[in-house]
PDB file of N, CA and C in Angstrom:
ATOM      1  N   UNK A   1      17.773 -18.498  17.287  1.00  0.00           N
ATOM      2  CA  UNK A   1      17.056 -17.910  16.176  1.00  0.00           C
ATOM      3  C   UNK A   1      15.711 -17.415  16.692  1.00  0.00           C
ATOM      4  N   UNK A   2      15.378 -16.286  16.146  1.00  0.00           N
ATOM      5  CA  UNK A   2      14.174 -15.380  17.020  1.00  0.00           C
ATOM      6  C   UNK A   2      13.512 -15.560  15.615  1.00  0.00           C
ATOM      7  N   UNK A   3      12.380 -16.755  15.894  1.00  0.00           N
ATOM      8  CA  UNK A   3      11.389 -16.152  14.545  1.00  0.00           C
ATOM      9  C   UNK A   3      10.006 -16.045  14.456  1.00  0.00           C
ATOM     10  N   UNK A   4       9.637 -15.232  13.867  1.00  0.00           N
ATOM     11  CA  UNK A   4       8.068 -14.570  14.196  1.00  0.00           C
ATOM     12  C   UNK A   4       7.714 -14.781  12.784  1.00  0.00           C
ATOM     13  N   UNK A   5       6.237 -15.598  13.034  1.00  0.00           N
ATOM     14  CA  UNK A   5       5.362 -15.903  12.191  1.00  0.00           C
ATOM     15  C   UNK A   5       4.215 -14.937  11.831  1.00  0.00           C
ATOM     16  N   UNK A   6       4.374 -14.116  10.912  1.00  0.00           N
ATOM     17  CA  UNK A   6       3.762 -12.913  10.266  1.00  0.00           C
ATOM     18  C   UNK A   6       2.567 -13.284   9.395  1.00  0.00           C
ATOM     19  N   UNK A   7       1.638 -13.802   9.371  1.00  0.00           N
ATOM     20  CA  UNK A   7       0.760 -14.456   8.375  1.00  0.00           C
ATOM     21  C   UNK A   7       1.162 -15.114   7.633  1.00  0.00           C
ATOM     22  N   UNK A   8       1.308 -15.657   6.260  1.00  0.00           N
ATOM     23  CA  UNK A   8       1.956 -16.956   5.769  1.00  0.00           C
ATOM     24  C   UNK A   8       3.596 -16.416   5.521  1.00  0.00           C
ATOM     25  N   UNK A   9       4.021 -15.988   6.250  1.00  0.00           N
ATOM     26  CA  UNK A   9       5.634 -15.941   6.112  1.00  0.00           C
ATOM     27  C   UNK A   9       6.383 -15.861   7.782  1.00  0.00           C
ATOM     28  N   UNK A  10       7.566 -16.475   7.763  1.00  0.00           N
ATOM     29  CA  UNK A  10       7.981 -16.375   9.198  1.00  0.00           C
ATOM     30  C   UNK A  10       9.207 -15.498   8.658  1.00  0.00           C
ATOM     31  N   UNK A  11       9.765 -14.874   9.648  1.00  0.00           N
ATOM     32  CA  UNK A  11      10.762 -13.711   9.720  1.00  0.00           C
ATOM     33  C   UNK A  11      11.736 -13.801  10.742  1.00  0.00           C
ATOM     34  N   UNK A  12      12.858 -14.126  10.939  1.00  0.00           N
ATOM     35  CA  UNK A  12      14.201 -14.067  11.503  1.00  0.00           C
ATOM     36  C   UNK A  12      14.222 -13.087  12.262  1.00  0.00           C
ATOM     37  N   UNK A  13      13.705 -12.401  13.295  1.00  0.00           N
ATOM     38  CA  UNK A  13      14.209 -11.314  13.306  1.00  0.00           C
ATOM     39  C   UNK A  13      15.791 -10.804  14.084  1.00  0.00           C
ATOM     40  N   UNK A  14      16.733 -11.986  14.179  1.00  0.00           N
ATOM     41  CA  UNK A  14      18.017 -12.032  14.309  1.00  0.00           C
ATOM     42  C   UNK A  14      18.637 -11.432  13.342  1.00  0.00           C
ATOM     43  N   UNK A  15      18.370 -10.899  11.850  1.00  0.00           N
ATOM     44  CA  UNK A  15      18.634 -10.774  10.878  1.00  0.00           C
ATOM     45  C   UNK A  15      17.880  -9.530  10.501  1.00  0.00           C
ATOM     46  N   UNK A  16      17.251  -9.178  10.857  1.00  0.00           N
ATOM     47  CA  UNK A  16      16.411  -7.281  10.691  1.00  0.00           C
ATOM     48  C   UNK A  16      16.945  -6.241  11.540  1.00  0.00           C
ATOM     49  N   UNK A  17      17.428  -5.449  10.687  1.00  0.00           N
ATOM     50  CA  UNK A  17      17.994  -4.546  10.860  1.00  0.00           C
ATOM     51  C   UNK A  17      17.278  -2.855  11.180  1.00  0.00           C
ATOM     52  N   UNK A  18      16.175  -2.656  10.771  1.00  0.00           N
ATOM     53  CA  UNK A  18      15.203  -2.168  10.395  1.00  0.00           C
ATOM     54  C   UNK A  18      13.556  -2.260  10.313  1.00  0.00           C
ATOM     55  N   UNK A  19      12.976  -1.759  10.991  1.00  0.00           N
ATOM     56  CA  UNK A  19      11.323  -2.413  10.479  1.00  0.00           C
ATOM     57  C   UNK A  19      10.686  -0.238  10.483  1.00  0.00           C
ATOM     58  N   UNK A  20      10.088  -0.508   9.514  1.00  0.00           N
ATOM     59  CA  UNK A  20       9.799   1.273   9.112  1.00  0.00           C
ATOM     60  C   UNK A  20       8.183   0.963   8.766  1.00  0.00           C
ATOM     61  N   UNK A  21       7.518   1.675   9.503  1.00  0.00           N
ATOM     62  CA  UNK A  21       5.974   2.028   9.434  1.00  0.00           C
ATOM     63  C   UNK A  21       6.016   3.299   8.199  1.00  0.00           C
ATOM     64  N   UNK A  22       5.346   2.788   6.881  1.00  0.00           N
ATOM     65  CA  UNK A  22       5.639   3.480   6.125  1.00  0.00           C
ATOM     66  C   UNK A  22       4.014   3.710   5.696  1.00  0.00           C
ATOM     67  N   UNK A  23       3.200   3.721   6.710  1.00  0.00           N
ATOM     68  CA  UNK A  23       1.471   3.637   6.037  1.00  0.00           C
ATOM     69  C   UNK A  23       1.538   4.854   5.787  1.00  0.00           C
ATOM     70  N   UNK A  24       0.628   5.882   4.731  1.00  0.00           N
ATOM     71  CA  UNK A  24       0.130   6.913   4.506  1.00  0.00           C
ATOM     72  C   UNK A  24      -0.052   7.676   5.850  1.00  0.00           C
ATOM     73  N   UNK A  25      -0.681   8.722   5.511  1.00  0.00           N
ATOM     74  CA  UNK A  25      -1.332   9.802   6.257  1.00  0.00           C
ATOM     75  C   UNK A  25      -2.247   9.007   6.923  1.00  0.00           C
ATOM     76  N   UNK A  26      -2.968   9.231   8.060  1.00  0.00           N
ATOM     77  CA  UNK A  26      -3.964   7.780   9.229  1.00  0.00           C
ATOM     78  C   UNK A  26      -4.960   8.697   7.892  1.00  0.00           C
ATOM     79  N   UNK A  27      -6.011   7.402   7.554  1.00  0.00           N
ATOM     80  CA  UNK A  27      -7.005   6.814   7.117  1.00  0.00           C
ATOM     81  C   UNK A  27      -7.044   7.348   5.856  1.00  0.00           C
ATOM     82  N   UNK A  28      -5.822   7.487   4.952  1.00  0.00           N
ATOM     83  CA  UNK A  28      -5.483   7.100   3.417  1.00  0.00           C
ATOM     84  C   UNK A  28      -5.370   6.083   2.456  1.00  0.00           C
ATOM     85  N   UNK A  29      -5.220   5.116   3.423  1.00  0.00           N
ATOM     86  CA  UNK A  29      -4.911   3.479   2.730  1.00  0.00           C
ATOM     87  C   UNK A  29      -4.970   2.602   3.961  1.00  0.00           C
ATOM     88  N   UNK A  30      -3.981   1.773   3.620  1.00  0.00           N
ATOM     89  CA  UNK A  30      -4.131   0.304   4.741  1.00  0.00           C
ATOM     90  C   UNK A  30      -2.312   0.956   5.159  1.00  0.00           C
ATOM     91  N   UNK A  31      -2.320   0.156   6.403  1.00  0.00           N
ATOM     92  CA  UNK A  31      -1.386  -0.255   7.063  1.00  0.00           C
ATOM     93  C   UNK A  31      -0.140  -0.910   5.726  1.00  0.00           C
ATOM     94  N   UNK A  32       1.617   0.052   6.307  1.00  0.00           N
ATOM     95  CA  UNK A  32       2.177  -0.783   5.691  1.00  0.00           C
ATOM     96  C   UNK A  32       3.820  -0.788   6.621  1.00  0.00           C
ATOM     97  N   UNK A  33       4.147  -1.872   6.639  1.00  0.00           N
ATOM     98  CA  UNK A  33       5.290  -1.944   6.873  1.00  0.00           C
ATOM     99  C   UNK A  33       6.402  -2.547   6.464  1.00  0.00           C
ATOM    100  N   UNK A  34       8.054  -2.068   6.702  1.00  0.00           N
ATOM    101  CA  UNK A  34       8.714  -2.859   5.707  1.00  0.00           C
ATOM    102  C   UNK A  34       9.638  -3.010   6.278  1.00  0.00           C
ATOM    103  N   UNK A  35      10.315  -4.366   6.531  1.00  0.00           N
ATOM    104  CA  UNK A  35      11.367  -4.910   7.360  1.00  0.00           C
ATOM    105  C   UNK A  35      12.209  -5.212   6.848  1.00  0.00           C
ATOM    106  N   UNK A  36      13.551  -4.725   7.270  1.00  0.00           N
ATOM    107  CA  UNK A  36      15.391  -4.584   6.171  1.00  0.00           C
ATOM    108  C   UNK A  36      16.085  -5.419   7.145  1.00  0.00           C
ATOM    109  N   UNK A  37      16.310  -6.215   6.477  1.00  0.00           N
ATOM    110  CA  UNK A  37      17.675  -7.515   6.927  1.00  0.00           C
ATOM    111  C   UNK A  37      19.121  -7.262   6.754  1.00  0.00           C
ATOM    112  N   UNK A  38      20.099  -7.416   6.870  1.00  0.00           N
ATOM    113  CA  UNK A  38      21.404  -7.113   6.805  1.00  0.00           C
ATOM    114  C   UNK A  38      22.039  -7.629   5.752  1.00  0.00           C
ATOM    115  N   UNK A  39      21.084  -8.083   5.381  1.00  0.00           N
ATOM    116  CA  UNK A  39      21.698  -8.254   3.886  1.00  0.00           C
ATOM    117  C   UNK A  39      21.417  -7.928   2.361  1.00  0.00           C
ATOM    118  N   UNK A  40      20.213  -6.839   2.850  1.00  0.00           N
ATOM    119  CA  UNK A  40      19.494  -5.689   2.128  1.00  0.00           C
ATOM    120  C   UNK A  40      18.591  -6.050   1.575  1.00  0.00           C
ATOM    121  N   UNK A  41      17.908  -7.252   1.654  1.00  0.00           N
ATOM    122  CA  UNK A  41      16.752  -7.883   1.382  1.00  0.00           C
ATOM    123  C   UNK A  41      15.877  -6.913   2.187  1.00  0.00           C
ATOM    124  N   UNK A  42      14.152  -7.093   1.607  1.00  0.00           N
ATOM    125  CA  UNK A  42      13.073  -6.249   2.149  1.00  0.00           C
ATOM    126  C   UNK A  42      12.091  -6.915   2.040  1.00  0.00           C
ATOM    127  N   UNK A  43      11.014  -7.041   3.472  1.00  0.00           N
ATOM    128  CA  UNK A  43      10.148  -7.923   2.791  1.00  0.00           C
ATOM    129  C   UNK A  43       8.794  -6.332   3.105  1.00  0.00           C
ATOM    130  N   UNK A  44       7.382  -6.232   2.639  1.00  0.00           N
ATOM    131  CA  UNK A  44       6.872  -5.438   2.733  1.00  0.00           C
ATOM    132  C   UNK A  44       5.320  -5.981   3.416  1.00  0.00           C
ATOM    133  N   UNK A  45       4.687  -5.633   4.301  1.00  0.00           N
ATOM    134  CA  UNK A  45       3.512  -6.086   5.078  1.00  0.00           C
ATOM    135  C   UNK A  45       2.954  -5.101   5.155  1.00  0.00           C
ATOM    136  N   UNK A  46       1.543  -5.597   4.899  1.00  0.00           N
ATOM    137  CA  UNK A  46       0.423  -5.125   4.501  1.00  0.00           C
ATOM    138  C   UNK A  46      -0.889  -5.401   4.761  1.00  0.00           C
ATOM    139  N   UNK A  47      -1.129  -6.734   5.014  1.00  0.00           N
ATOM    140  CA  UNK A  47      -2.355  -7.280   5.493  1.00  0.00           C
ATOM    141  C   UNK A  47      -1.936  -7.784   6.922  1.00  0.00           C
ATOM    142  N   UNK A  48      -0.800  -8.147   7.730  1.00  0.00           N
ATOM    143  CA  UNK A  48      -0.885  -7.947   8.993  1.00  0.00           C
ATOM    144  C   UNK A  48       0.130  -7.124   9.926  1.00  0.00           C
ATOM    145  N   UNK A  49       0.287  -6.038   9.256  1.00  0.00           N
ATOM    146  CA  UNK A  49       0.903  -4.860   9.587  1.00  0.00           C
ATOM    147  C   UNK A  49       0.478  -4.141  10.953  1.00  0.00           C
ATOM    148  N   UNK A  50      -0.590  -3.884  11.028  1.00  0.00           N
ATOM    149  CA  UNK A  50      -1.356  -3.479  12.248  1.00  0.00           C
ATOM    150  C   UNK A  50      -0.722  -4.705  13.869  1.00  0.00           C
ATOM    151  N   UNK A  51      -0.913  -6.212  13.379  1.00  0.00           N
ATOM    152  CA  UNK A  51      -0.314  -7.030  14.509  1.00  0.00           C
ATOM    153  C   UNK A  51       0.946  -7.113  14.486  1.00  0.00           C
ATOM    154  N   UNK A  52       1.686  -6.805  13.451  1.00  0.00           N
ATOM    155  CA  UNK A  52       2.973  -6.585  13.795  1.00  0.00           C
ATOM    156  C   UNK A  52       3.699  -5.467  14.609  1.00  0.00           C
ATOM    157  N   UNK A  53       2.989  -4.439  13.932  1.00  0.00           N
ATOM    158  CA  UNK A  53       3.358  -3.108  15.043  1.00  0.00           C
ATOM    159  C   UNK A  53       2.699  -3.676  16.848  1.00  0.00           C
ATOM    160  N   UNK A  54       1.630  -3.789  16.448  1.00  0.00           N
ATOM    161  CA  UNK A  54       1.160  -4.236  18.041  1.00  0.00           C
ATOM    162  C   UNK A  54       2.470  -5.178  18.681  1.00  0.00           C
ATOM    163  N   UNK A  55       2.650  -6.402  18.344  1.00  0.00           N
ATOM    164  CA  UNK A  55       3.714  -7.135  18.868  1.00  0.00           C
ATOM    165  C   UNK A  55       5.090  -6.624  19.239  1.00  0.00           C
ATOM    166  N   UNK A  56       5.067  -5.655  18.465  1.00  0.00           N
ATOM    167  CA  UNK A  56       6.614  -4.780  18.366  1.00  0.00           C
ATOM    168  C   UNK A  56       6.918  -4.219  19.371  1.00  0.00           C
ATOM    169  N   UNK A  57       5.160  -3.562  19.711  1.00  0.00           N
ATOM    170  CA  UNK A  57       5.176  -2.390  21.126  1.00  0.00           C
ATOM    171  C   UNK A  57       4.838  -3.243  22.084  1.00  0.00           C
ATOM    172  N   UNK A  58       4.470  -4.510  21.994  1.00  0.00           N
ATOM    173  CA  UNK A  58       4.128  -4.981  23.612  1.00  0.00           C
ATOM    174  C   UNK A  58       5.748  -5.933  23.593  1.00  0.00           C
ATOM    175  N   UNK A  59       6.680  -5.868  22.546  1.00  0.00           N
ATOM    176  CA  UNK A  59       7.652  -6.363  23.273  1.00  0.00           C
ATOM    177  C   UNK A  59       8.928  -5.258  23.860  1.00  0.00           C
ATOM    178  N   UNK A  60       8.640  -4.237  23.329  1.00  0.00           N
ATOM    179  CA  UNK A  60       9.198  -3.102  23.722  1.00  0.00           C
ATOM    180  C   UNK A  60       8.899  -2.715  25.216  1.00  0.00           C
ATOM    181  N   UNK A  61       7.804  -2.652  25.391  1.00  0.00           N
ATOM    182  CA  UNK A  61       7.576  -2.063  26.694  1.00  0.00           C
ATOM    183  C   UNK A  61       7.072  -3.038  28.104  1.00  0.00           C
ATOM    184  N   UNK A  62       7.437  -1.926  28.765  1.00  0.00           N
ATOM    185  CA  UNK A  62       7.390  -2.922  30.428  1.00  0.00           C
ATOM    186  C   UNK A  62       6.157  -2.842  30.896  1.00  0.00           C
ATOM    187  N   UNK A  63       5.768  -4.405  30.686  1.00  0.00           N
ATOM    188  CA  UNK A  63       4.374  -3.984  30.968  1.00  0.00           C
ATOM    189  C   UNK A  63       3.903  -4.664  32.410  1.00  0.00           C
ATOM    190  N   UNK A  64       5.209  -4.362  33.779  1.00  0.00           N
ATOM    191  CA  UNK A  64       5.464  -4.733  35.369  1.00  0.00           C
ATOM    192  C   UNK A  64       4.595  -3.558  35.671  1.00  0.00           C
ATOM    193  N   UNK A  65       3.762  -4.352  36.453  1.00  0.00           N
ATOM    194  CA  UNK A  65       2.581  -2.738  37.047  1.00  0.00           C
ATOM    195  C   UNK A  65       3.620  -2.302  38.001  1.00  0.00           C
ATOM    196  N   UNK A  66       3.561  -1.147  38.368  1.00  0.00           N
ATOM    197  CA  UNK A  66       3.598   0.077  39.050  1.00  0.00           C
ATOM    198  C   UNK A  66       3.075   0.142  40.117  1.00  0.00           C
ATOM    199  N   UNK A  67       3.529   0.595  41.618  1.00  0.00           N
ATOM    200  CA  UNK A  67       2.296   0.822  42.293  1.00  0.00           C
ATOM    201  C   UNK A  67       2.317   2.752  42.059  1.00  0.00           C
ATOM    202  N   UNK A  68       1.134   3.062  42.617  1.00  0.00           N
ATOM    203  CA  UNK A  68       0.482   4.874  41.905  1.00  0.00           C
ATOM    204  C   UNK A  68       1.719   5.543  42.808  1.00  0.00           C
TER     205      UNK A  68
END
């Protein structure tokens, strides 16, 4: 079980199917994002939306230096 603790809620993400950056136009509102489970449940983040995307992209990418 893969679970990530999102500010007061933890999240399965064995079970997300989906996570969609749905914030406005940049500097219209706040940060929002909304994560779809396979069983069509949705949960919606908002106040730590910004560290979630961050976490998302540093687990996405390879971050093995390079030599130039």
């Amino acid at each position: 079980m893969n679970l990530i603790r999102v500010g007061p809620i933890f999240v399965n993400f064995d079970r997300v199917t989906t996570v969609r950056d749905l914030t406005p136009e940049a500097g219209t509102g706040p940060r929002l994002v909304r994560i779809e489970f396979d069983e069509g449940h949705t949960v919606d983040i908002t106040a730590q939306a910004q560290w979630l995307l961050d976490w998302m992209i540093s687990q996405a990418t390879d971050v093995t230096p390079t030599a130039p």
